[in-house]
N, C-alpha and C. Protein backbone atom coordinates (compact mmCIF):
# COMPACT_ATOMS: atom_id res chain seq x y z
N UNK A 1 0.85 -1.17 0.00
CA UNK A 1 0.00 0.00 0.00
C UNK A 1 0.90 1.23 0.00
N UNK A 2 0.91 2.41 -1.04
CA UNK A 2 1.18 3.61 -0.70
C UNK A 2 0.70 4.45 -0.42
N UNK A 3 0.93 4.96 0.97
CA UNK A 3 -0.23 5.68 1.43
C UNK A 3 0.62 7.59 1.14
N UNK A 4 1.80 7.61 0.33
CA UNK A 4 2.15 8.90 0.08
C UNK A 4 1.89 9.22 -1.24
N UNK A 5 1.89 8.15 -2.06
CA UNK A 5 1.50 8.49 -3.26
C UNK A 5 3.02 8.81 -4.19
N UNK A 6 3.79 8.08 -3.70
CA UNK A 6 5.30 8.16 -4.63
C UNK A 6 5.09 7.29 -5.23
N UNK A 7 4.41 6.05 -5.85
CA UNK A 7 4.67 4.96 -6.71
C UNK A 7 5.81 4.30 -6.84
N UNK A 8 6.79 4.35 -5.78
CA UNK A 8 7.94 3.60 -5.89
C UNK A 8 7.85 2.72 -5.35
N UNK A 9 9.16 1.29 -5.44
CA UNK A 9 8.32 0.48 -4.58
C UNK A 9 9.80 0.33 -3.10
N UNK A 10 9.80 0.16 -2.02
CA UNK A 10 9.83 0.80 -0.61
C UNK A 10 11.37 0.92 -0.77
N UNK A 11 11.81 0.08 -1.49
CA UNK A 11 13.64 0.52 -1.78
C UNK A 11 13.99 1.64 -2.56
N UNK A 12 13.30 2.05 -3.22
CA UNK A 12 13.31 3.07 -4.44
C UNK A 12 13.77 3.98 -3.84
N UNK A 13 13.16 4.24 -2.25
CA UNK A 13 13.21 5.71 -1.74
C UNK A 13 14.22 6.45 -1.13
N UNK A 14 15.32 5.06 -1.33
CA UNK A 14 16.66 5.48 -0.83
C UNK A 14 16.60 5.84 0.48
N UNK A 15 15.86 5.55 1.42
CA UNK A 15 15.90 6.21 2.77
C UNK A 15 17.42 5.29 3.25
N UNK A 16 17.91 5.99 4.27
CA UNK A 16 18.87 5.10 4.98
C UNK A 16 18.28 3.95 6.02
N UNK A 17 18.69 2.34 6.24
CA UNK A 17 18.44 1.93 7.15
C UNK A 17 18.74 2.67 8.38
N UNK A 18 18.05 1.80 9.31
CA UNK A 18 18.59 2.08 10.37
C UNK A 18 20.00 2.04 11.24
N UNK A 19 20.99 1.43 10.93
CA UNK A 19 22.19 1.04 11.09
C UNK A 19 23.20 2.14 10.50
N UNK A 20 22.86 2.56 9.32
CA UNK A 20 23.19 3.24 8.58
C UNK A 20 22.98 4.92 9.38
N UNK A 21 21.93 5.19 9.95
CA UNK A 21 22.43 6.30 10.14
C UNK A 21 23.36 6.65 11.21
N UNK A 22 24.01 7.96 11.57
CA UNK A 22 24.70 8.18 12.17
C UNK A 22 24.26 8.31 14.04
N UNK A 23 25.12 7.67 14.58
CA UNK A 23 24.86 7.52 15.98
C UNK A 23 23.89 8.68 16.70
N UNK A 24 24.17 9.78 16.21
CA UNK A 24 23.77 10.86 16.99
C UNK A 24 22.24 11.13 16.50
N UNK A 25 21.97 10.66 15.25
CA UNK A 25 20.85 10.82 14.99
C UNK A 25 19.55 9.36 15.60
N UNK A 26 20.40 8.42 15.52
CA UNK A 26 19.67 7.34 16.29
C UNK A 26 19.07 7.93 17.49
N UNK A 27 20.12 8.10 18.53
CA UNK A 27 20.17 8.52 20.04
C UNK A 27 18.77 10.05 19.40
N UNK A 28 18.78 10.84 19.15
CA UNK A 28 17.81 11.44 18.98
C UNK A 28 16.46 11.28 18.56
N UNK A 29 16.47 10.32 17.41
CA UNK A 29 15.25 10.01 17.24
C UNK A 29 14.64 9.16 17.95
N UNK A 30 15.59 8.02 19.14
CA UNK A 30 14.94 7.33 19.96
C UNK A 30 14.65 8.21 20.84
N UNK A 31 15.13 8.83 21.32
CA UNK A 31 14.49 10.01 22.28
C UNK A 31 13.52 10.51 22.06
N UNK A 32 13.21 10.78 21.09
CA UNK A 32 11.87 12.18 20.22
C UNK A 32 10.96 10.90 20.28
N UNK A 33 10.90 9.29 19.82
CA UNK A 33 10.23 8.77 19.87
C UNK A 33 9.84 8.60 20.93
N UNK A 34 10.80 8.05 22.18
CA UNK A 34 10.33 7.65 22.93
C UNK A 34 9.38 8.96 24.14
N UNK A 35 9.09 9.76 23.97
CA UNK A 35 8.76 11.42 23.98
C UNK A 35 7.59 11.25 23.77
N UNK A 36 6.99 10.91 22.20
CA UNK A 36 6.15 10.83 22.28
C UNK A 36 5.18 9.68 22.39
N UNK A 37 5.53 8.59 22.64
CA UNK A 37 5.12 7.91 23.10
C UNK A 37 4.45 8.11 24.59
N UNK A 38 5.43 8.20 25.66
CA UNK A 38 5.07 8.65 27.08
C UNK A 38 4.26 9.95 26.73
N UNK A 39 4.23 10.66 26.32
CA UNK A 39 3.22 11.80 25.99
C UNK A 39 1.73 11.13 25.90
N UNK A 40 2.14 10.61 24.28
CA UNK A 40 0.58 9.55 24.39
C UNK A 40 -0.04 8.69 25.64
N UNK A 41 0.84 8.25 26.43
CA UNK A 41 0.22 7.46 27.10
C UNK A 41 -0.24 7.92 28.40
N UNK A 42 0.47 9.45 28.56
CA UNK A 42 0.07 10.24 29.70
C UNK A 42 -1.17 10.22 29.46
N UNK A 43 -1.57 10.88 28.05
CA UNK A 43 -2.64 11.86 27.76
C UNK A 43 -4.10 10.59 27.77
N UNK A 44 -3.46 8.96 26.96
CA UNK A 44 -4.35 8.44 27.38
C UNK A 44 -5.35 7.59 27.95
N UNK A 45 -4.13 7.61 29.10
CA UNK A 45 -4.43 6.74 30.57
C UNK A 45 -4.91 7.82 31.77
N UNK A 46 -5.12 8.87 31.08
CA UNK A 46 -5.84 9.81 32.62
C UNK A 46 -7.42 9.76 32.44
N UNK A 47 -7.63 9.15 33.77
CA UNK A 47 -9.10 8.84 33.69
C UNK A 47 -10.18 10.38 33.00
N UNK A 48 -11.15 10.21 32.90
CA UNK A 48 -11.80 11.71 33.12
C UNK A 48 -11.97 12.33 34.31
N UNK A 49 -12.25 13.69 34.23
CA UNK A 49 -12.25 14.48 35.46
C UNK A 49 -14.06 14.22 36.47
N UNK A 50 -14.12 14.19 37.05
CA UNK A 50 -15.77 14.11 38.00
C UNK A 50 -16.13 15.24 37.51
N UNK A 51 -17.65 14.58 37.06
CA UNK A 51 -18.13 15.74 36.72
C UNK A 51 -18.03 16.15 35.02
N UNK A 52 -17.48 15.67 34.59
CA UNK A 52 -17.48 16.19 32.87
C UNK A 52 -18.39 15.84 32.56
N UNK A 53 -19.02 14.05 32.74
CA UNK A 53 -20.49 14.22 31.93
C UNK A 53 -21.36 14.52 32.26
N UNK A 54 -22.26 15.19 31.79
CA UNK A 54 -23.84 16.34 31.88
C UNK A 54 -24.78 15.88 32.51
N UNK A 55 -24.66 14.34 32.59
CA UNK A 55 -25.95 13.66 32.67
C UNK A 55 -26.41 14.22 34.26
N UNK A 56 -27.96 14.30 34.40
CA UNK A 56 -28.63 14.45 35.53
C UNK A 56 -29.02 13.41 36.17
């Protein structure tokens, strides 16, 4: 499936493996990932607040 719409097929795109890139950029992007991950899971494992729903 291409969901960008390049029609290449997934080698074409020349991206670098992972191995391949340079240390410093690993160590960063596992960071930024792992970032937002714990972000996500802050945001959605907090119960709701008492009181938000309307009902009478």
């Amino acid at each position: 499936m291409d969901l960008f719409g390049s029609g290449l097929p997934n080698g074409a795109i020349r991206a670098p493996a992972w191995p391949e890139l340079p240390a410093e950029a690993r160590a960063a992007l596992t960071s930024l990932m792992t970032q937002l991950i714990l972000d996500h899971a802050a945001m959605t494992a907090t119960p709701p607040a008492k009181g938000v729903d309307h009902d009478l």
